[in-house]
PDB file of N, CA and C in Angstrom:
ATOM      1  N   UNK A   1     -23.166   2.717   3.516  1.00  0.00           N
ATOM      2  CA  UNK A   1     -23.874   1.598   2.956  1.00  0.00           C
ATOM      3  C   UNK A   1     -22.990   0.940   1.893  1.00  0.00           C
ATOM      4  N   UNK A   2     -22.828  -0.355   2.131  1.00  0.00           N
ATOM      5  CA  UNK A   2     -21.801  -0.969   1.075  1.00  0.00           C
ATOM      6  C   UNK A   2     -22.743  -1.323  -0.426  1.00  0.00           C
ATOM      7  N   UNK A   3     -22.234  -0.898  -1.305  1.00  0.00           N
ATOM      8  CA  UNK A   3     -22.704  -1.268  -2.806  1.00  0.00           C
ATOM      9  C   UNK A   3     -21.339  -2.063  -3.663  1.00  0.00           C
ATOM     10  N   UNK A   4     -22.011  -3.091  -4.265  1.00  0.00           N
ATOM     11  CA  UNK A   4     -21.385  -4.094  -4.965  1.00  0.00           C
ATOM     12  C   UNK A   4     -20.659  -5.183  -4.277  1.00  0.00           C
ATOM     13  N   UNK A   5     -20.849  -5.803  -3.031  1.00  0.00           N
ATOM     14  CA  UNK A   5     -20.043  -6.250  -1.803  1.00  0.00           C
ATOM     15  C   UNK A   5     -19.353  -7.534  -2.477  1.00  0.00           C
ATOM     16  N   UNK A   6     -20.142  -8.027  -2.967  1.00  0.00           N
ATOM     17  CA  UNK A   6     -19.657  -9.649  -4.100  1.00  0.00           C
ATOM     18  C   UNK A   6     -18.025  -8.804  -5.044  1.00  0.00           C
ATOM     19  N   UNK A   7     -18.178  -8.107  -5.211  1.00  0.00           N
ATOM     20  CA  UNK A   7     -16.619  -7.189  -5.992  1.00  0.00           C
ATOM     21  C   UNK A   7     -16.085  -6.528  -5.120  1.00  0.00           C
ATOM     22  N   UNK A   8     -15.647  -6.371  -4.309  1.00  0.00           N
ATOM     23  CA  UNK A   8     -15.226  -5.441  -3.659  1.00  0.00           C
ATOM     24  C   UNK A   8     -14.771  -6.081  -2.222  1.00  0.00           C
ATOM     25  N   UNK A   9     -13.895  -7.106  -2.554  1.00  0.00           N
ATOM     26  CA  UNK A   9     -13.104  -7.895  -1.380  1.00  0.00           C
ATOM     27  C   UNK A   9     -12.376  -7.366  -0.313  1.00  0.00           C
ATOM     28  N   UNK A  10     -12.159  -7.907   0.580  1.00  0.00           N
ATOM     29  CA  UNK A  10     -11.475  -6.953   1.486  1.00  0.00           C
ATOM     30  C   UNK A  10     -10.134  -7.561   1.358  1.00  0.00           C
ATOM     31  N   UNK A  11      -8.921  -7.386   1.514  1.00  0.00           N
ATOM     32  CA  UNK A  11      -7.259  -7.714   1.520  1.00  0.00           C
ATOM     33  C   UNK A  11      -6.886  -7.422   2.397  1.00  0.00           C
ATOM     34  N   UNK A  12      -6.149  -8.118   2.866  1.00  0.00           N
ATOM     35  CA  UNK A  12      -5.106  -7.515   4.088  1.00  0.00           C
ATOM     36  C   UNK A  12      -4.089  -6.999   3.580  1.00  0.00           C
ATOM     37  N   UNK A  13      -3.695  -5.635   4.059  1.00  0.00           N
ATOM     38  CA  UNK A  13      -2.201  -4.924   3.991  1.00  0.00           C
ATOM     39  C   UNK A  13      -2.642  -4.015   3.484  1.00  0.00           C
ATOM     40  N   UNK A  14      -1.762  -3.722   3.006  1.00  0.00           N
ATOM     41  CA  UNK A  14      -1.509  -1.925   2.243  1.00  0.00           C
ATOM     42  C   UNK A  14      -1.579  -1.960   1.609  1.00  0.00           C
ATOM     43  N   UNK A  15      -2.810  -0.797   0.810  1.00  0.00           N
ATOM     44  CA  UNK A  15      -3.102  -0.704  -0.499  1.00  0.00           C
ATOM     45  C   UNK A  15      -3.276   0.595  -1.137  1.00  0.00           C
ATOM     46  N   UNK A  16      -2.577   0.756  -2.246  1.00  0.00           N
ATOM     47  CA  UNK A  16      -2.173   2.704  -2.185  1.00  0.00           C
ATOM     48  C   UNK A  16      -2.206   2.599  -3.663  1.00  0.00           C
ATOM     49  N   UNK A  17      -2.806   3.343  -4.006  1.00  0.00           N
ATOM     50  CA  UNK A  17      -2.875   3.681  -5.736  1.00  0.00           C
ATOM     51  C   UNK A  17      -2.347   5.385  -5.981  1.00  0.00           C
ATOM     52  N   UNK A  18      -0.975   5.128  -5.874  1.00  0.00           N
ATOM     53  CA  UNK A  18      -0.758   6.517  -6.084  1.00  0.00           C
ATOM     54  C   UNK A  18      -0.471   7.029  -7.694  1.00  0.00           C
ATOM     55  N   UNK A  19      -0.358   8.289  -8.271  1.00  0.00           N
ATOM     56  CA  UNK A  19      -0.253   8.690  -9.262  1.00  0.00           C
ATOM     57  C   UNK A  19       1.020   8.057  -9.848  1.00  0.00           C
ATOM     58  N   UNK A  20       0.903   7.228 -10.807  1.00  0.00           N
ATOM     59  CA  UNK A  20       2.044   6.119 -11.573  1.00  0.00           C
ATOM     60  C   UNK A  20       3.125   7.366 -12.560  1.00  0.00           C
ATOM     61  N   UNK A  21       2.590   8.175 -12.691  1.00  0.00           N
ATOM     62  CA  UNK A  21       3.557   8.961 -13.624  1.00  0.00           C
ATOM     63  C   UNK A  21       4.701  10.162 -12.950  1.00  0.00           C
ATOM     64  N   UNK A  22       4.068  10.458 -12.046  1.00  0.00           N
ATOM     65  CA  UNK A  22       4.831  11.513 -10.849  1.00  0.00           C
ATOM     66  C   UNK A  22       4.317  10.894  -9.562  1.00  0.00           C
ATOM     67  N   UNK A  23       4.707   9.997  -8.897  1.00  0.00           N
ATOM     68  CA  UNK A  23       4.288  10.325  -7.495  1.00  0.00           C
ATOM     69  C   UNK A  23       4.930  11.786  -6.516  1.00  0.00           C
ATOM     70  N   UNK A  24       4.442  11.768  -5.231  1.00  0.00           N
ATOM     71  CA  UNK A  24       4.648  12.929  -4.646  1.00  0.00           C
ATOM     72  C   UNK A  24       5.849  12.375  -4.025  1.00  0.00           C
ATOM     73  N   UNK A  25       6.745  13.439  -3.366  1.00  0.00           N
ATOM     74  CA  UNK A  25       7.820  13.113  -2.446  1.00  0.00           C
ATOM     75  C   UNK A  25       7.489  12.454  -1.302  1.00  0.00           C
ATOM     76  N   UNK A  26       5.681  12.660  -0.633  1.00  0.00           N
ATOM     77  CA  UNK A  26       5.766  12.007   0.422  1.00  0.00           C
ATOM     78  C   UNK A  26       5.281  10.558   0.616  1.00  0.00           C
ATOM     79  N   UNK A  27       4.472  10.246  -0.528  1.00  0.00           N
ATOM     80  CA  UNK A  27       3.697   8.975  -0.613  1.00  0.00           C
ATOM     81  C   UNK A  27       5.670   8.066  -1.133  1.00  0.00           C
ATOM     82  N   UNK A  28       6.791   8.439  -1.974  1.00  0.00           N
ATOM     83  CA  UNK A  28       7.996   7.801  -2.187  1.00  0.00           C
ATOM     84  C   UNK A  28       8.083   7.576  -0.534  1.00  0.00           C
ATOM     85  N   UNK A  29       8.148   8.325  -0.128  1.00  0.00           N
ATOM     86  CA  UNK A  29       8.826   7.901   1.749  1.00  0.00           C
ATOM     87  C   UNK A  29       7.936   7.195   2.146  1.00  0.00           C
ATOM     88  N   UNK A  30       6.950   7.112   1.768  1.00  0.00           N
ATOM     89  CA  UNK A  30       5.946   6.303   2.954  1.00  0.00           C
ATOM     90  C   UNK A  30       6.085   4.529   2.093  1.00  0.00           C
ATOM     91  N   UNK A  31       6.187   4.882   0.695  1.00  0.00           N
ATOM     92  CA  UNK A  31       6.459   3.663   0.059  1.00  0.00           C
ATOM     93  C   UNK A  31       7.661   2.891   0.616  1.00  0.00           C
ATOM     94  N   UNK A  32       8.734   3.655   0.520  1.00  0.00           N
ATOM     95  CA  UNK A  32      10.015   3.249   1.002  1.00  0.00           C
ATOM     96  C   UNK A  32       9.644   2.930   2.306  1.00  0.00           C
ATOM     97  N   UNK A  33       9.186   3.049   3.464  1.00  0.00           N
ATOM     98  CA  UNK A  33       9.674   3.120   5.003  1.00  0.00           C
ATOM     99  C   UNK A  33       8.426   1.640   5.023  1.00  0.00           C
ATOM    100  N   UNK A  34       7.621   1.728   4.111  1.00  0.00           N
ATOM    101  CA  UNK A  34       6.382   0.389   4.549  1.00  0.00           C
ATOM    102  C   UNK A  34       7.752  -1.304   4.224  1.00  0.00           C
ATOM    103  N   UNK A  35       8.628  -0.430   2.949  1.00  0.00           N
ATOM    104  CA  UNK A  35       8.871  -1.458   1.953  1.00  0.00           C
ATOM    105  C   UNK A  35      10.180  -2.174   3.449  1.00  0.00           C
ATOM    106  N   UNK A  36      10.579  -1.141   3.828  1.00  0.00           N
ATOM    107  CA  UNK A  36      12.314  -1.456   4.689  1.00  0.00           C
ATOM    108  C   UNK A  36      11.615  -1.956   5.807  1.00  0.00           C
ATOM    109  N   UNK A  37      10.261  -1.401   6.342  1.00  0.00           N
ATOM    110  CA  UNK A  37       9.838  -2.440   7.615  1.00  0.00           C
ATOM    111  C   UNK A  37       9.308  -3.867   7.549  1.00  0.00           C
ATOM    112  N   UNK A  38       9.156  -4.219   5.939  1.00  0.00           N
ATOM    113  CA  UNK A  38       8.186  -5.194   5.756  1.00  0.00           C
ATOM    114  C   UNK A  38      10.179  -5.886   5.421  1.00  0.00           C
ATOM    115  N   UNK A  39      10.947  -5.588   4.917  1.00  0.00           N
ATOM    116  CA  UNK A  39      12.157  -6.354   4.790  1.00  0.00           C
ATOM    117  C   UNK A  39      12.942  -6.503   5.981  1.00  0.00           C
ATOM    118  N   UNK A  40      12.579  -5.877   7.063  1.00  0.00           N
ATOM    119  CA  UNK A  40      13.082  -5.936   8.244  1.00  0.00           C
ATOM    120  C   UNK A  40      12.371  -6.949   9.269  1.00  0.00           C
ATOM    121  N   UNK A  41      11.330  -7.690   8.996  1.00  0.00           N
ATOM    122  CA  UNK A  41      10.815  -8.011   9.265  1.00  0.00           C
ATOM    123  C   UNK A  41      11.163  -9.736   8.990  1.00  0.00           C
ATOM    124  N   UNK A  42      12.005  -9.647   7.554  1.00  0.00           N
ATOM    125  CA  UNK A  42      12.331 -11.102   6.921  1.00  0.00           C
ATOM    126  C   UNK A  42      13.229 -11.636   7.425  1.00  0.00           C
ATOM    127  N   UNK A  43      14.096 -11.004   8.160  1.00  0.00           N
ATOM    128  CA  UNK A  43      15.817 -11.239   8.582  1.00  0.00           C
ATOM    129  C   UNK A  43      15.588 -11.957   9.993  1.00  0.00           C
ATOM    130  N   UNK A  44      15.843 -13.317   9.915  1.00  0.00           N
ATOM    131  CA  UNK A  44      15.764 -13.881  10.994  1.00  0.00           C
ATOM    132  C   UNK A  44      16.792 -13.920  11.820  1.00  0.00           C
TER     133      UNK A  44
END
C-alpha cells in the first residue's frame, strides 16, 4: 500500500544510498561498472 504518494516521486535510473563514510567493496564495483557503462554509452 503506497503512503505519502504526493512525496515520494518515482525517477528513472539508479538510485543507491550507500553508506557515505565506508562503502563496501561490492556496492564500489557496482558503482564503478554502472558509472563505465553509462560513459560507454556517450562515445559516439
Amino acid at each position: 500500500m503506497p503512503v505519502l504518494t504526493d512525496w515520494c516521486r518515482l525517477r528513472p535510473g539508479y538510485h543507491l544510498y550507500p553508506n557515505r563514510r565506508e562503502p563496501s567493496a561490492a556496492s564500489v564495483l557496482v558503482i564503478k561498472a554502472l558509472r563505465h557503462q553509462d560513459d560507454s554509452r556517450d562515445v559516439h
